[in-house]
Protein backbone atom coordinates (compact mmCIF):
# COMPACT_ATOMS: atom_id res chain seq x y z
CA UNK A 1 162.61 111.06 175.69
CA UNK A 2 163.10 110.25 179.35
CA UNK A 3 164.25 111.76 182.45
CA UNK A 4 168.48 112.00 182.96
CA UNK A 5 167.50 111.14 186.42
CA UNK A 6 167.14 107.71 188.45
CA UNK A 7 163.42 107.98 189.11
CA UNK A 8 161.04 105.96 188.00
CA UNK A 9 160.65 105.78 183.89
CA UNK A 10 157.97 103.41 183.45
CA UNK A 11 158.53 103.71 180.01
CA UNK A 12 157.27 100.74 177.84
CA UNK A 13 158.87 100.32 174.30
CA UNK A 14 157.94 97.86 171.71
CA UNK A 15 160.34 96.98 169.70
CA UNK A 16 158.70 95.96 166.21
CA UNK A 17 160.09 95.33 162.66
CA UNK A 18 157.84 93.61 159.70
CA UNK A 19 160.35 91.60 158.39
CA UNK A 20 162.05 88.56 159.55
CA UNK A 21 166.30 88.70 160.32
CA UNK A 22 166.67 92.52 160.47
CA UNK A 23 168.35 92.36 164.18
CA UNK A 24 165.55 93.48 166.23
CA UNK A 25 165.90 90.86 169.21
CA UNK A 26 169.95 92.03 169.14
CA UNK A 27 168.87 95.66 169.21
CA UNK A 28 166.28 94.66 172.03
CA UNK A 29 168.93 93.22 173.77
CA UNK A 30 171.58 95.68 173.12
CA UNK A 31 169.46 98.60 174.52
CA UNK A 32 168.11 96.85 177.90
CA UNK A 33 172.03 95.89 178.55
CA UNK A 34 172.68 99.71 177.81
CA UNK A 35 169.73 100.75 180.34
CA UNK A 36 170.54 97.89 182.78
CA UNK A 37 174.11 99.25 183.03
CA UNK A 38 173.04 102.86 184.48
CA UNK A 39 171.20 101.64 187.23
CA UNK A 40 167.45 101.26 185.47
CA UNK A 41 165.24 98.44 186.53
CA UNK A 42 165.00 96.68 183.04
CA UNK A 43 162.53 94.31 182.01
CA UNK A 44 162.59 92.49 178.38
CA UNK A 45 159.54 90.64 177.56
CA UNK A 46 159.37 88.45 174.58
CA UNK A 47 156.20 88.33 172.78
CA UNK A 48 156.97 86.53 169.77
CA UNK A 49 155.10 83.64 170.47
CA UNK A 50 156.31 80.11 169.91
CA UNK A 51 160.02 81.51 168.68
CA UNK A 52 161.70 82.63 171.82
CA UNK A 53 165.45 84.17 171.28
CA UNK A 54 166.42 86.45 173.54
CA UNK A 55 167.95 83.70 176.13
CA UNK A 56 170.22 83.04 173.84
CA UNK A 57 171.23 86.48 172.25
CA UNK A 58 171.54 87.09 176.32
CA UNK A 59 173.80 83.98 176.84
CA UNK A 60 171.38 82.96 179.49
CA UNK A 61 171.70 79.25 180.39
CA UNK A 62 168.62 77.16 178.94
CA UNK A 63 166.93 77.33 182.18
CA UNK A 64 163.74 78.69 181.44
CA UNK A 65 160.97 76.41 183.12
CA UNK A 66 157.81 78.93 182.53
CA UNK A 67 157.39 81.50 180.42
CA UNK A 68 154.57 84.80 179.60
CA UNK A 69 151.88 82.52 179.29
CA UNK A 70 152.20 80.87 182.27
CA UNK A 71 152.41 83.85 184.55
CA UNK A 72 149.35 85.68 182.32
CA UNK A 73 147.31 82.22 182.71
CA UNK A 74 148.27 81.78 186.91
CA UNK A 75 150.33 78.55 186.13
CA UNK A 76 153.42 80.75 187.88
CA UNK A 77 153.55 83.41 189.61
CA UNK A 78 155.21 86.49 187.75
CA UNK A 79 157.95 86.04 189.30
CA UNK A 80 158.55 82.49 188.46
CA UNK A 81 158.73 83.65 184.65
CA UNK A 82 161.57 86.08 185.18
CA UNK A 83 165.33 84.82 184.03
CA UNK A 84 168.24 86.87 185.49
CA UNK A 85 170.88 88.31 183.90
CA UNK A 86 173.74 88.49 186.40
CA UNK A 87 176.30 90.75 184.00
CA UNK A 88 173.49 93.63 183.89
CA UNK A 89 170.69 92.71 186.27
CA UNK A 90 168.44 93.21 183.44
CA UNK A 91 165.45 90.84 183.56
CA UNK A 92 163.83 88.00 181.19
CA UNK A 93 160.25 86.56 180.84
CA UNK A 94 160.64 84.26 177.62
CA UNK A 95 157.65 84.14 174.67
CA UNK A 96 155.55 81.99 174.93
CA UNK A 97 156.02 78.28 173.72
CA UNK A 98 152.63 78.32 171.50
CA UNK A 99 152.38 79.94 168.34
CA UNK A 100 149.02 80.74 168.98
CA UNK A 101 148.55 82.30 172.31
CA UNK A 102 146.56 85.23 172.76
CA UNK A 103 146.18 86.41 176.54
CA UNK A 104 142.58 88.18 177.63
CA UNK A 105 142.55 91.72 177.05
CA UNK A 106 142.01 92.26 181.44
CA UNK A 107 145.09 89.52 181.90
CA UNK A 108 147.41 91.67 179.84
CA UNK A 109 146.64 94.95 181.01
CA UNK A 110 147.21 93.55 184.68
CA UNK A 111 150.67 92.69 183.71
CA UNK A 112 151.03 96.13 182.72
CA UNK A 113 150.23 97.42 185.81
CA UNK A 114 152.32 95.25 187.73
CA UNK A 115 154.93 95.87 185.67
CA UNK A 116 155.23 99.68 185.70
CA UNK A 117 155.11 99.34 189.94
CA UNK A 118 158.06 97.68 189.28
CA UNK A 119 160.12 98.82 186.87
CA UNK A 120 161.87 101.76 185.18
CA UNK A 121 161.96 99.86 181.33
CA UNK A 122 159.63 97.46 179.80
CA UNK A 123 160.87 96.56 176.64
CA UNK A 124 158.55 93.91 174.44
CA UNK A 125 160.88 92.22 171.75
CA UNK A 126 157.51 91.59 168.93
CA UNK A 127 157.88 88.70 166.89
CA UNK A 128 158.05 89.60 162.64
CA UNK A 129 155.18 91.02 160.85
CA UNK A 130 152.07 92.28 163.14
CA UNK A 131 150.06 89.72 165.05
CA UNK A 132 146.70 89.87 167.00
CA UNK A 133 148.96 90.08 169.91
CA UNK A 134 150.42 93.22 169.11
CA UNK A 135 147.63 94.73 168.25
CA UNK A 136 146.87 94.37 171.71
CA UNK A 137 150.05 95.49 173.12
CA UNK A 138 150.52 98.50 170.88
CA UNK A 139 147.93 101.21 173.02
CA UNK A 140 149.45 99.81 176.11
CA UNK A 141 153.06 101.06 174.87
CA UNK A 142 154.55 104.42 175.05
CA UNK A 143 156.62 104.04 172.18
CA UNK A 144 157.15 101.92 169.23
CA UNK A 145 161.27 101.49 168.39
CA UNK A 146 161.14 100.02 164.35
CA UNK A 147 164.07 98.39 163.55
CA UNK A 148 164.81 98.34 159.84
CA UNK A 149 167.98 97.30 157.53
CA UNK A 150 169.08 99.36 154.60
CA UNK A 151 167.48 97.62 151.81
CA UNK A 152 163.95 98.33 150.43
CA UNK A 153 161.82 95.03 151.62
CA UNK A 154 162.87 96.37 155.14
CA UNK A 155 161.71 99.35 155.21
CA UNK A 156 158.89 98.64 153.34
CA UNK A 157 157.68 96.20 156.05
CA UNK A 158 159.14 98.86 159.05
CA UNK A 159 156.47 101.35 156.76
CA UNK A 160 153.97 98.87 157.28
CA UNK A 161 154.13 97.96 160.38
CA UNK A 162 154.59 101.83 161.39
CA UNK A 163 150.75 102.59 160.31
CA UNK A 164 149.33 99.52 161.55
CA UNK A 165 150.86 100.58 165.39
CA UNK A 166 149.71 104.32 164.71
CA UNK A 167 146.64 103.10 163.58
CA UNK A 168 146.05 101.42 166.70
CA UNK A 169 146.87 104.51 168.91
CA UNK A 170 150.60 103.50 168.89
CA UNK A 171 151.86 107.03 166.84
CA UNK A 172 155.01 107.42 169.21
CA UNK A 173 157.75 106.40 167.18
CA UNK A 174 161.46 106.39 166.25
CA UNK A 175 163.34 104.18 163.52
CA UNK A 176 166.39 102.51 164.36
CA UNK A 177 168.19 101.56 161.10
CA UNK A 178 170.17 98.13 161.91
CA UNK A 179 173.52 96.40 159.81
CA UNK A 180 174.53 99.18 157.98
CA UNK A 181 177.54 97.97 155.97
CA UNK A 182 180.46 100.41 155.78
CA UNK A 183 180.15 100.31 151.79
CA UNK A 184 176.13 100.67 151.24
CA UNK A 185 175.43 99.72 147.54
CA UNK A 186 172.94 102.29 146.32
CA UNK A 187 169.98 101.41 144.47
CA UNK A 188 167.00 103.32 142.41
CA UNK A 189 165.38 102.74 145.63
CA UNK A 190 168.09 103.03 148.61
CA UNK A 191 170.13 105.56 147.71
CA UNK A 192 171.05 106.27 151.37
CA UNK A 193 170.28 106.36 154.84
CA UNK A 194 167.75 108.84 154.69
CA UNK A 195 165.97 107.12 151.79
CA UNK A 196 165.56 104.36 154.62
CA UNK A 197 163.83 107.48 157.20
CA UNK A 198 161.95 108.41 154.19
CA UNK A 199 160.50 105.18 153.47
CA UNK A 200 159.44 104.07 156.99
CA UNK A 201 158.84 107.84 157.43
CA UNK A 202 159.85 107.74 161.66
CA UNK A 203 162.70 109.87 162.98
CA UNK A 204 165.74 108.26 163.24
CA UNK A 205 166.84 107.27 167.09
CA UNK A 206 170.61 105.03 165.16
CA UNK A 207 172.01 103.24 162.92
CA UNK A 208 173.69 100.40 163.99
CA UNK A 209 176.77 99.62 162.11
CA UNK A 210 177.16 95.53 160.65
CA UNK A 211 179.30 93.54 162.92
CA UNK A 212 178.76 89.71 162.94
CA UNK A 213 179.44 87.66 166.19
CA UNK A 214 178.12 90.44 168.51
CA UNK A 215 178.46 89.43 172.01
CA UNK A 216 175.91 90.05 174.69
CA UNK A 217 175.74 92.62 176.57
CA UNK A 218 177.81 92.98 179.56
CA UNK A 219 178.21 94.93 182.96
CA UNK A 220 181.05 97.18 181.27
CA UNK A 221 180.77 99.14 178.13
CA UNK A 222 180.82 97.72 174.94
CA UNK A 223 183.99 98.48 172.88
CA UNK A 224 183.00 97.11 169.52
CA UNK A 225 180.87 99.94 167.10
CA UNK A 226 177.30 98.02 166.89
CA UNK A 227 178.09 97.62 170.89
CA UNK A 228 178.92 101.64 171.35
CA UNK A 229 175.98 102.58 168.97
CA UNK A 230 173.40 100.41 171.07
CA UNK A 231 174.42 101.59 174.01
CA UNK A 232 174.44 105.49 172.97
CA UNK A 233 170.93 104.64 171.41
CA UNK A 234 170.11 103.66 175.47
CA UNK A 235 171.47 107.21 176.56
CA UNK A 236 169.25 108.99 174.24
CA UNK A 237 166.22 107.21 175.82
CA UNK A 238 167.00 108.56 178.56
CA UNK A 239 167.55 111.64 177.59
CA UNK A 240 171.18 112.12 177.45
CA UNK A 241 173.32 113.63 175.05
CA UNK A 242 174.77 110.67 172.56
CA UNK A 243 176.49 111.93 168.96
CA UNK A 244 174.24 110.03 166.28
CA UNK A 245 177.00 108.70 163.95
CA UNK A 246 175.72 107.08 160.80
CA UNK A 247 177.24 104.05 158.81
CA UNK A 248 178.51 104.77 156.11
């Protein structure tokens, strides 16, 4: 998908979901840490507006004093907005605090452009469902990373959200199947892991095996399996060569 190389990427990836609690901020997080780590320029935007995570899931101090809105509206520069994370070097501009912000069309295209001078990664961390928001960000993206769990509401909301992206010029795509317990239950529905691919109907890109407690993402390798997995799932993003294991 990208160059093995250290040149510029300028790859922007929207990480998007449907449903609530599936693990798509950790996966976010995972993969920028795993990006971060091999010498990319890395910066996570969150654009799930009025429910900001990621400084946590990053164990960032609570620091944040602006946030996306600011820098789009000129109460900050863009540079004001960005949090560092000193394990990877990985960067941070946190949602914005209202639920019910929606940047000008010229505003957020401007940030685009400033941010692909600038960086190898953009990675947008969407909030649930599909707002007016990311129907905005969606034909400014590259590619569109769903993150689903093994169970049917999941990827029936991943399926959703999948055609609502393609249908707004967003058909660049690749399913990342998240918590997959090492004894999956079948049902008439989920029978598998491919019934999951089926459903959503994206190629697969990982599965990401249950762990609870995951830590954030550090400036050595993860040793723990949902830490290896999001890490190889940042290799094949760039192109590398990364066994895709799947759980069970």
């Amino acid at each position: 998908m990208g160059s093995g190389g250290k040149g510029p990427v300028t790859e922007s990836l929207m990480f998007a979901s449907g449903k609530g609690g599936v693990g798509k901020s950790t996966l976010c997080a995972g993969v920028a840490g795993g990006l971060a780590r091999r010498g990319r320029r890395v910066l996570v935007v969150e654009t799930g507006c009025g429910f900001r995570s990621l400084d946590i899931l990053l164990g960032l101090p609570a620091r944040a004093v602006f946030d996306l809105s600011d820098a789009l509206e000129g109460r900050c520069s863009l540079g004001d907005a960005i949090l560092v994370h000193e394990a990877t070097q990985l960067r941070l501009i946190p949602a914005p605090g209202d639920p019910f912000y929606l940047p000008r069309p010229e505003r957020l295209e401007a940030f685009f452009h400033w941010a692909r001078d600038r960086w190898d990664f953009l990675l947008l961390d969407c909030g649930p469902g599909f707002s007016s928001l990311d129907r905005m960000l969606a034909p400014l993206c590259g590619l569109a990373v769903l993150t689903a769990t093994p169970e049917e509401a999941a990827a029936r909301c991943a399926a959703r959200v999948s055609a609502l992206l393609a249908r707004e010029g967003l058909d660049r795509q690749r399913l990342v199947i998240q918590r997959v317990p090492g004894d999956l239950r079948p049902t008439s529905v989920i029978r598998d892991l491919d019934d999951v691919i089926d459903l959503v109907g994206a190629r697969l890109l990982g599965a990401v095996p249950e762990q609870p407690g995951l830590p954030p993402p550090g400036e050595t390798l993860p040793q723990d399996p949902a830490g290896r997995e999001m890490d190889a799932i940042a290799r094949r993003l760039l192109g590398e060569q990364a066994e895709l294991l799947l759980y069970p």
